[in-house]
PDB file of N, CA and C in Angstrom:
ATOM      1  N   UNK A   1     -63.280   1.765  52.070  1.00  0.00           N
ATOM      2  CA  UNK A   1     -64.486   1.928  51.300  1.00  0.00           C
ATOM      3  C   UNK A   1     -64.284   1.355  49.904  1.00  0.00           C
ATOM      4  N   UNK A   2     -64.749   0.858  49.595  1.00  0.00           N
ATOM      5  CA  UNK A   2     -65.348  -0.156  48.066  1.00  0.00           C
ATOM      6  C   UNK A   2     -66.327   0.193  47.238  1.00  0.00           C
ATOM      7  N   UNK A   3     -66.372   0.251  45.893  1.00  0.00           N
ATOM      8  CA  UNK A   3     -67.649   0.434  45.386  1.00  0.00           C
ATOM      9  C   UNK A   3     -68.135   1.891  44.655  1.00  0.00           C
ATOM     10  N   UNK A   4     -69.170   1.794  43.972  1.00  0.00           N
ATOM     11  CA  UNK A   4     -69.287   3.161  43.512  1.00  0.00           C
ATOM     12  C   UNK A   4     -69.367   4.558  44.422  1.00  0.00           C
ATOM     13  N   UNK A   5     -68.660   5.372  44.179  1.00  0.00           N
ATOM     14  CA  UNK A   5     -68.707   6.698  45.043  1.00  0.00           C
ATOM     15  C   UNK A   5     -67.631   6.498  46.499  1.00  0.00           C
ATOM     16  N   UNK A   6     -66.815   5.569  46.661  1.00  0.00           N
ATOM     17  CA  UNK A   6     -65.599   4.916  47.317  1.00  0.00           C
ATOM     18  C   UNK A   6     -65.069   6.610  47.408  1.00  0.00           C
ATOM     19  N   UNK A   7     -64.494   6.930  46.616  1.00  0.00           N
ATOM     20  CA  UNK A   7     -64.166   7.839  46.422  1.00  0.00           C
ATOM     21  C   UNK A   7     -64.096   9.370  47.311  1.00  0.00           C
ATOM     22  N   UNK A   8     -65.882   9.303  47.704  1.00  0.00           N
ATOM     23  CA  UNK A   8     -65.967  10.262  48.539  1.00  0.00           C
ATOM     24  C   UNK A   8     -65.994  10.329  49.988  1.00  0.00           C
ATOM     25  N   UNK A   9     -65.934  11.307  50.479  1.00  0.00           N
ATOM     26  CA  UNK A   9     -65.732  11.488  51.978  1.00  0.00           C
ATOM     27  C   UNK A   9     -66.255  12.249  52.682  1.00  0.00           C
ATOM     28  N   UNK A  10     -67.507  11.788  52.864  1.00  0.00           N
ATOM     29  CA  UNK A  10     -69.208  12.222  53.255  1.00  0.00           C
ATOM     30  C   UNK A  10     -69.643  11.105  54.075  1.00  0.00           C
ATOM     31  N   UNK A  11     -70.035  11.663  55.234  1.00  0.00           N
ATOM     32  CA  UNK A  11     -70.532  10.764  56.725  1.00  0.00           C
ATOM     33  C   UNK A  11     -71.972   9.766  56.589  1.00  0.00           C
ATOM     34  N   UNK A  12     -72.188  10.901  55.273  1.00  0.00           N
ATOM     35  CA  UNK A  12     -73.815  10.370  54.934  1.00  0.00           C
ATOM     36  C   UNK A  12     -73.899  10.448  53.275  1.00  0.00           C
ATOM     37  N   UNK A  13     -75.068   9.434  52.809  1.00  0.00           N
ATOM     38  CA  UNK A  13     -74.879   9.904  51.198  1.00  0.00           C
ATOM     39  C   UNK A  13     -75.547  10.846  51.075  1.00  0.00           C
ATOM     40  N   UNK A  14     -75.088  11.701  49.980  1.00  0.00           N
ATOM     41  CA  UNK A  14     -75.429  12.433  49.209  1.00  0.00           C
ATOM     42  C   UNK A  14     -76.795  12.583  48.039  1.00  0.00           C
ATOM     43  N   UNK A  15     -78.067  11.965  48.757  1.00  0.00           N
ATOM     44  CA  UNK A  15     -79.180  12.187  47.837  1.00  0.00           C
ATOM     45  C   UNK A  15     -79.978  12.546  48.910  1.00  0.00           C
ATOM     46  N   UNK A  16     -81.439  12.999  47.806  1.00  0.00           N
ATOM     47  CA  UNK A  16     -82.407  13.294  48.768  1.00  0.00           C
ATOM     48  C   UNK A  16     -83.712  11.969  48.760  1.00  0.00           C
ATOM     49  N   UNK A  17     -83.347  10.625  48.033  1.00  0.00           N
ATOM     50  CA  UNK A  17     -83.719   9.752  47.464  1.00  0.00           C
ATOM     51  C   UNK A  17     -84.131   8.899  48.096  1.00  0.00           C
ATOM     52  N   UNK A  18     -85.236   8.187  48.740  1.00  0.00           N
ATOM     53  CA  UNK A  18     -85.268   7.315  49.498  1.00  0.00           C
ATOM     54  C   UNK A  18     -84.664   5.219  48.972  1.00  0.00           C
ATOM     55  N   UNK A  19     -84.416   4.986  49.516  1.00  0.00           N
ATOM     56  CA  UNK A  19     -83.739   3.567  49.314  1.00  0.00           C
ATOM     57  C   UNK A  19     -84.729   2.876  48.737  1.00  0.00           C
ATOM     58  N   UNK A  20     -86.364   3.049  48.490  1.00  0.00           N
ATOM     59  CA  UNK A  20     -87.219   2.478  48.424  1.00  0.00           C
ATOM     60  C   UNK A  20     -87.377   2.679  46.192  1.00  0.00           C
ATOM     61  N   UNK A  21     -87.453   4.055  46.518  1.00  0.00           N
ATOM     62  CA  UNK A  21     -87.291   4.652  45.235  1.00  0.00           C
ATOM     63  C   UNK A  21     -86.042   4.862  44.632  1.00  0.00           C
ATOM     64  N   UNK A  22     -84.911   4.569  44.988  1.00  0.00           N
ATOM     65  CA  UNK A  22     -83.553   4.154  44.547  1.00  0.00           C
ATOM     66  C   UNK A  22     -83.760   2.723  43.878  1.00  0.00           C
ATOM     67  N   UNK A  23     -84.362   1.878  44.766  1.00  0.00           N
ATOM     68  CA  UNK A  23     -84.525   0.347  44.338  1.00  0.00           C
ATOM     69  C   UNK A  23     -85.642   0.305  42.939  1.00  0.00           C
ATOM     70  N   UNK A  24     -86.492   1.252  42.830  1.00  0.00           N
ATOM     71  CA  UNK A  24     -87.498   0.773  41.809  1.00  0.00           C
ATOM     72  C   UNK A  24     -86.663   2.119  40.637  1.00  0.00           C
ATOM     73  N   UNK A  25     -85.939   3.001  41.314  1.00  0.00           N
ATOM     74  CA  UNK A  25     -85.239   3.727  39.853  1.00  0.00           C
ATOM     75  C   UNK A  25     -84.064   2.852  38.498  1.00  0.00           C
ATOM     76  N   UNK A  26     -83.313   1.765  40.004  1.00  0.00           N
ATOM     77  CA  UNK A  26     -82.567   1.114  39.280  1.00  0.00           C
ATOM     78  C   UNK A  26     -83.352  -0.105  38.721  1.00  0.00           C
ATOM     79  N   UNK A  27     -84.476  -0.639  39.064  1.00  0.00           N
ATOM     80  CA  UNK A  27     -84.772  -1.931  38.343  1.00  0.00           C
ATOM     81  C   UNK A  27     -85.194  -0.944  37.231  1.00  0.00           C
ATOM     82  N   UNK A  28     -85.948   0.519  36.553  1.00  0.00           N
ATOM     83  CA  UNK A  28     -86.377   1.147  35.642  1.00  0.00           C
ATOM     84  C   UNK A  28     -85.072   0.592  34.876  1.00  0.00           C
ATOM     85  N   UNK A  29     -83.836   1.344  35.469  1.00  0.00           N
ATOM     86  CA  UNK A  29     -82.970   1.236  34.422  1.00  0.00           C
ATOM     87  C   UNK A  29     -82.058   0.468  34.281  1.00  0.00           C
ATOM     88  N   UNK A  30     -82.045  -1.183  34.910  1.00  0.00           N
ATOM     89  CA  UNK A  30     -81.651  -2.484  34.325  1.00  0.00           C
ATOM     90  C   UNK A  30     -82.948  -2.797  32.971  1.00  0.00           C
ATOM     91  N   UNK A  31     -83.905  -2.366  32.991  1.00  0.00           N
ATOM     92  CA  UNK A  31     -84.915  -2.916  31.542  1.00  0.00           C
ATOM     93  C   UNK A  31     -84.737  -2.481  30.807  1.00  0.00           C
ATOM     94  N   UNK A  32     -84.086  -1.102  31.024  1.00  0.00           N
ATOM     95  CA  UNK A  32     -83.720  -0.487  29.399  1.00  0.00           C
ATOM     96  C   UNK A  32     -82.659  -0.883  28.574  1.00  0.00           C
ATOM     97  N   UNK A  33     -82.799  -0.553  27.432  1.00  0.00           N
ATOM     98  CA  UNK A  33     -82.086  -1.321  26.493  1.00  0.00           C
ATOM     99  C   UNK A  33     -80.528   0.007  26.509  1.00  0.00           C
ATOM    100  N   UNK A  34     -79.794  -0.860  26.047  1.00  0.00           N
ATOM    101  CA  UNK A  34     -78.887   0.615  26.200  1.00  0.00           C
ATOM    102  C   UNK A  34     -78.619   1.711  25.355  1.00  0.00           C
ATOM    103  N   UNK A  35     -79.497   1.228  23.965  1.00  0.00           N
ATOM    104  CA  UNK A  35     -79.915   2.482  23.713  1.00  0.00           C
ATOM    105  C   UNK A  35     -80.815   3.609  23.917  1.00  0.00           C
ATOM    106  N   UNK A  36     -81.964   3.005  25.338  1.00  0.00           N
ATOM    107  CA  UNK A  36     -82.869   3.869  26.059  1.00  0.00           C
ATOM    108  C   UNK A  36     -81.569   4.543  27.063  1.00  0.00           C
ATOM    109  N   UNK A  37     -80.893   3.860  27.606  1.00  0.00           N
ATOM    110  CA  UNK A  37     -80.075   4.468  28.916  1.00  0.00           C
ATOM    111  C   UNK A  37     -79.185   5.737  27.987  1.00  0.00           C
ATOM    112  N   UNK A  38     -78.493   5.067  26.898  1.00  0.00           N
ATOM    113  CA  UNK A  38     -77.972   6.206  25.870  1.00  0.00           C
ATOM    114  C   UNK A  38     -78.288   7.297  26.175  1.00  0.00           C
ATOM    115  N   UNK A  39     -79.833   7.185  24.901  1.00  0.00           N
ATOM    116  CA  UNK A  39     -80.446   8.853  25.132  1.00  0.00           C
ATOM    117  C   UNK A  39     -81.126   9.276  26.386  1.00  0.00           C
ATOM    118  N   UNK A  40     -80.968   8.240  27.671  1.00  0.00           N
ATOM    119  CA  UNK A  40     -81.389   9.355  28.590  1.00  0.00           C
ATOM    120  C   UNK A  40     -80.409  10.214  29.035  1.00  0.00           C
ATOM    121  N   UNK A  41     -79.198   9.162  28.831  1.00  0.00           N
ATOM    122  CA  UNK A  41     -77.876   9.989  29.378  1.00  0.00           C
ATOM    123  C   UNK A  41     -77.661  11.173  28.861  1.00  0.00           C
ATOM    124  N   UNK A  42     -78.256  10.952  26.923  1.00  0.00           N
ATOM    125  CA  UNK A  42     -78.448  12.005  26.608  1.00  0.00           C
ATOM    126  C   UNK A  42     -79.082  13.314  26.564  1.00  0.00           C
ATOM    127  N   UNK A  43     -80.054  13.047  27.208  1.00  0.00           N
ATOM    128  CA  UNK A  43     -81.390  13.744  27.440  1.00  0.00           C
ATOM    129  C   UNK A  43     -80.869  14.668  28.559  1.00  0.00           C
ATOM    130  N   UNK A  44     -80.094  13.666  29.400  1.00  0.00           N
ATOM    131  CA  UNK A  44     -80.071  14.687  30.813  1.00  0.00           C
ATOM    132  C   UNK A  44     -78.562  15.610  30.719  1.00  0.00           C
ATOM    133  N   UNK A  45     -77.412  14.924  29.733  1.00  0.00           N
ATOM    134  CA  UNK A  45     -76.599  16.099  29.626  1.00  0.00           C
ATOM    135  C   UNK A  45     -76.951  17.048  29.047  1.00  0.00           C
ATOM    136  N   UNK A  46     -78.449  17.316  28.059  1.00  0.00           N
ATOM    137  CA  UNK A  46     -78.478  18.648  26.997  1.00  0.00           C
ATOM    138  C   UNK A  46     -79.086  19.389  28.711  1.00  0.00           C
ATOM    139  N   UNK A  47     -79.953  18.889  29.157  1.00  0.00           N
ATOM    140  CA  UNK A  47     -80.566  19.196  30.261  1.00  0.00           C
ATOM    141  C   UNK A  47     -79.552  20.068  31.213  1.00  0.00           C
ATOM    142  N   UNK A  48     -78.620  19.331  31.690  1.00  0.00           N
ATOM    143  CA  UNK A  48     -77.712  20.016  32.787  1.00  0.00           C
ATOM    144  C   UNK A  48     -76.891  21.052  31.690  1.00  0.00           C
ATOM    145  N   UNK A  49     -76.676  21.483  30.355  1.00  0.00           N
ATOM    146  CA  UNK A  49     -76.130  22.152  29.596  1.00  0.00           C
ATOM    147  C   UNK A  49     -77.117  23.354  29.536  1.00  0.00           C
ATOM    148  N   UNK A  50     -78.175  23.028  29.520  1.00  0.00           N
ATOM    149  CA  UNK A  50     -79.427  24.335  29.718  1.00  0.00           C
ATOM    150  C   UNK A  50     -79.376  24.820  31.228  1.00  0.00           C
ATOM    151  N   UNK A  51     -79.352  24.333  31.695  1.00  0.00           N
ATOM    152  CA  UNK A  51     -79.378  25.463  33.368  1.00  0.00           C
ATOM    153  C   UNK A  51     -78.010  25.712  33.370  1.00  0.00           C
ATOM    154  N   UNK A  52     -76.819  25.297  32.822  1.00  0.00           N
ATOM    155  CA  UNK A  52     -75.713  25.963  33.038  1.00  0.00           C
ATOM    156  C   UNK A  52     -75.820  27.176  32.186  1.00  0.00           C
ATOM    157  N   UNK A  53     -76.545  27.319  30.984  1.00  0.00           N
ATOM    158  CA  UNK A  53     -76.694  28.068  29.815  1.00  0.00           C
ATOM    159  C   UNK A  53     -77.334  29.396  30.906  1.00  0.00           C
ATOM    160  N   UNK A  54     -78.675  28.604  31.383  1.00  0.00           N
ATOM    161  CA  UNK A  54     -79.368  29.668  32.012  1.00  0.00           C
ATOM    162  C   UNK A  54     -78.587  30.071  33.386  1.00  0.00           C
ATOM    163  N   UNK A  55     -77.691  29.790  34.116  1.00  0.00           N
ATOM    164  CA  UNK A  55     -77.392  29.967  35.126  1.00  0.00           C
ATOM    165  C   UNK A  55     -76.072  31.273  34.793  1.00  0.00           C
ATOM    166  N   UNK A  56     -75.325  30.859  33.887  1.00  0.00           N
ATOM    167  CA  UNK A  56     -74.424  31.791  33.103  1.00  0.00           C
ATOM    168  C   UNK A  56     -75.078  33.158  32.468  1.00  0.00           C
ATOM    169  N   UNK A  57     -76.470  33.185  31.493  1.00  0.00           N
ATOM    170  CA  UNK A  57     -76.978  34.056  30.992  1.00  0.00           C
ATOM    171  C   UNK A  57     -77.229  35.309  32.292  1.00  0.00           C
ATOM    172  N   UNK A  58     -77.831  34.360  33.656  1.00  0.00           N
ATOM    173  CA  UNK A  58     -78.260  35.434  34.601  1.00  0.00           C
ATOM    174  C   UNK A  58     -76.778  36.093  35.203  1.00  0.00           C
ATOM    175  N   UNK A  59     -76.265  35.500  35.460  1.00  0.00           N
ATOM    176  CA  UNK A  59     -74.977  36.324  35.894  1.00  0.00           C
ATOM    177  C   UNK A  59     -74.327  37.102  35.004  1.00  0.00           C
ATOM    178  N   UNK A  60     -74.549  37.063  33.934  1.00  0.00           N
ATOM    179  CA  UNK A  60     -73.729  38.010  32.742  1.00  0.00           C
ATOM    180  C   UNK A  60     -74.560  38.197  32.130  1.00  0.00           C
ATOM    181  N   UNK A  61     -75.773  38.886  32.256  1.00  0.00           N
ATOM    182  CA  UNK A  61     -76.782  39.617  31.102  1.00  0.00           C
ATOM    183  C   UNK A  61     -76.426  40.191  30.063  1.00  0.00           C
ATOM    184  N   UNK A  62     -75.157  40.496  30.101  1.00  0.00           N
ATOM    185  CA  UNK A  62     -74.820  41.967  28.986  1.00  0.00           C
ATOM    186  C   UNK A  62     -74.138  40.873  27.878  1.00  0.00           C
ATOM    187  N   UNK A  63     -73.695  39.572  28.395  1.00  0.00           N
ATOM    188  CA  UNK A  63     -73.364  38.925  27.187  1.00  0.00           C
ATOM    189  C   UNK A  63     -73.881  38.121  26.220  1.00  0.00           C
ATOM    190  N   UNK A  64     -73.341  38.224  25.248  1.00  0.00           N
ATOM    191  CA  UNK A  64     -73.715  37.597  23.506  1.00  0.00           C
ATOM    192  C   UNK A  64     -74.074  36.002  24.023  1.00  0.00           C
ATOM    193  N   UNK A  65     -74.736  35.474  23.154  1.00  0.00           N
ATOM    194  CA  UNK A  65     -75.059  34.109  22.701  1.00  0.00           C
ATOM    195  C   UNK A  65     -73.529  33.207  22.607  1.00  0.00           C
ATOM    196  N   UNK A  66     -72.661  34.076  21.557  1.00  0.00           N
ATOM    197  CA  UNK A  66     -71.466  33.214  21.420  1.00  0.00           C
ATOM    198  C   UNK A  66     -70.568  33.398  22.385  1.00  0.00           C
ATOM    199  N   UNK A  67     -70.582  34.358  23.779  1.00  0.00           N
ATOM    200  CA  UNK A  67     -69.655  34.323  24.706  1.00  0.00           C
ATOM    201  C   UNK A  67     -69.740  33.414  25.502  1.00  0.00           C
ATOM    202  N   UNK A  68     -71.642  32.764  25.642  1.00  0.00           N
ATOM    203  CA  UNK A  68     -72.542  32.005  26.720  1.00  0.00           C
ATOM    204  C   UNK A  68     -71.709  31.107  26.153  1.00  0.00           C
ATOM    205  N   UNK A  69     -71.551  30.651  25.072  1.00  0.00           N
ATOM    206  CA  UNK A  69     -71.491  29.365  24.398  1.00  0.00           C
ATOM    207  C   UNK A  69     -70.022  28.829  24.984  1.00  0.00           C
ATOM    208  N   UNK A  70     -69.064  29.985  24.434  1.00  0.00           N
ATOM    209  CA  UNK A  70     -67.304  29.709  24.979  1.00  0.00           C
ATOM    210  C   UNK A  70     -67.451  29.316  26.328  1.00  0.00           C
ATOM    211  N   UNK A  71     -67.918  30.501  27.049  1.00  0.00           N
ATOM    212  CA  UNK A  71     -68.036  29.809  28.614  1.00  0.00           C
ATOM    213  C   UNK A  71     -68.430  28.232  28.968  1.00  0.00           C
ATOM    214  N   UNK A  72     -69.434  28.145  28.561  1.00  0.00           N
ATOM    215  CA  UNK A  72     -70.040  26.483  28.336  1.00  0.00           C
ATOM    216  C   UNK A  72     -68.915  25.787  28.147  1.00  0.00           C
ATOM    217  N   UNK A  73     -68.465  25.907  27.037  1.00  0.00           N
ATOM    218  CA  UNK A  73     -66.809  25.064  26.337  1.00  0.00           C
ATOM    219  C   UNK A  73     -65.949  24.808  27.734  1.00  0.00           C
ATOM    220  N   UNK A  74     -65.818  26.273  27.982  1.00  0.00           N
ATOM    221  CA  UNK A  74     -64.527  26.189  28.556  1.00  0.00           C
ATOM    222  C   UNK A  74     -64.602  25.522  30.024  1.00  0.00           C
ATOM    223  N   UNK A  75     -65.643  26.009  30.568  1.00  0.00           N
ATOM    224  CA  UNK A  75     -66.454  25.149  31.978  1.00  0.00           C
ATOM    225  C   UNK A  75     -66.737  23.356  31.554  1.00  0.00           C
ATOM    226  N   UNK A  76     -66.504  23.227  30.152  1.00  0.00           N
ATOM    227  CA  UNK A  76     -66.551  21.603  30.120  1.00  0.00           C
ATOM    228  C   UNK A  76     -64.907  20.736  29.784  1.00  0.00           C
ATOM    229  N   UNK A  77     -64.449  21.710  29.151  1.00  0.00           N
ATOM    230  CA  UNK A  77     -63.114  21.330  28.881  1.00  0.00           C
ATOM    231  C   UNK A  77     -62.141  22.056  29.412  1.00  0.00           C
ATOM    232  N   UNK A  78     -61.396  23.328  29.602  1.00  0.00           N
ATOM    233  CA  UNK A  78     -60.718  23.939  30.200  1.00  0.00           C
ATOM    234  C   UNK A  78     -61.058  24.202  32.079  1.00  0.00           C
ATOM    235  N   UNK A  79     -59.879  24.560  32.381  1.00  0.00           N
ATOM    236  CA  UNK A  79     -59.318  24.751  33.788  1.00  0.00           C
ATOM    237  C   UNK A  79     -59.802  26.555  33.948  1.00  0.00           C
ATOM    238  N   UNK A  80     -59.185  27.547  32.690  1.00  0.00           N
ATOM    239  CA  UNK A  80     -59.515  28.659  32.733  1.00  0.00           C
ATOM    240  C   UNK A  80     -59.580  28.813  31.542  1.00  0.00           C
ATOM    241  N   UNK A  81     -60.247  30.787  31.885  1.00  0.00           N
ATOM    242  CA  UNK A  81     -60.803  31.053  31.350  1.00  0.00           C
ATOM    243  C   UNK A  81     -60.055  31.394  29.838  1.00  0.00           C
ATOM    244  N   UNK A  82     -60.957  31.781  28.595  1.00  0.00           N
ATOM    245  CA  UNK A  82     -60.317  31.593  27.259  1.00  0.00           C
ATOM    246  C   UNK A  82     -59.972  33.102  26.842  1.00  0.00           C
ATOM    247  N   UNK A  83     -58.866  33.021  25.696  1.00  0.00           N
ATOM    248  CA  UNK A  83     -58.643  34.163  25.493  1.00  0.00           C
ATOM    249  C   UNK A  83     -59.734  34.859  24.838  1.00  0.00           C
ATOM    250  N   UNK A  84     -59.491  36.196  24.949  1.00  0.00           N
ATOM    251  CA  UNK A  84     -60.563  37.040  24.356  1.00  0.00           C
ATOM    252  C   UNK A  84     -61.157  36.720  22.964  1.00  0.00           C
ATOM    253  N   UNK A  85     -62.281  36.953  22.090  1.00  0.00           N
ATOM    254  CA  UNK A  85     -62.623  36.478  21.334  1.00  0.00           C
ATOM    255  C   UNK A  85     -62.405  37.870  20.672  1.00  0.00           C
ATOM    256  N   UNK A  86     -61.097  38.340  19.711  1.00  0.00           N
ATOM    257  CA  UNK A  86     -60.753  39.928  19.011  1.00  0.00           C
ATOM    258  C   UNK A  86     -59.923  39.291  18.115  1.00  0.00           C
TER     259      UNK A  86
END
């Protein structure tokens, strides 16, 4: 296997995307300039940082703003979890 996603080892790909609308997503984003592709990239990591925000808040209701936040950190940079915040 060659090529982007070579890597994985899945019988079938992995979208729910049709080839039709794959083809007119990527000509969208060969026209953009790369500072449009930038901030979408940017757009969509604050994006996937909010449902992790919200996905974390529901499982741990009882915790603070700044615990949500460490978790976030540590789920982007660390392996485990961080020492206590005392």
């Amino acid at each position: 296997m060659h090529g982007p996603g070579a890597w994985y080892h899945f019988p079938v790909p992995i979208t729910d995307t049709s080839s039709a609308a794959q083809a007119v997503q990527l000509g969208i984003q060969r026209s953009m300039s790369g500072e449009q592709r930038l901030l979408l990239a940017f757009e969509m990591s604050i994006f996937a940082r909010e449902l992790n925000r919200e996905r974390i808040r529901r499982e741990h209701p009882e915790w603070s703003d700044a615990k949500i936040t460490r978790e976030l950190l540590r789920l982007a940079f660390l392996p485990a979890p961080l020492p206590d915040m005392e």
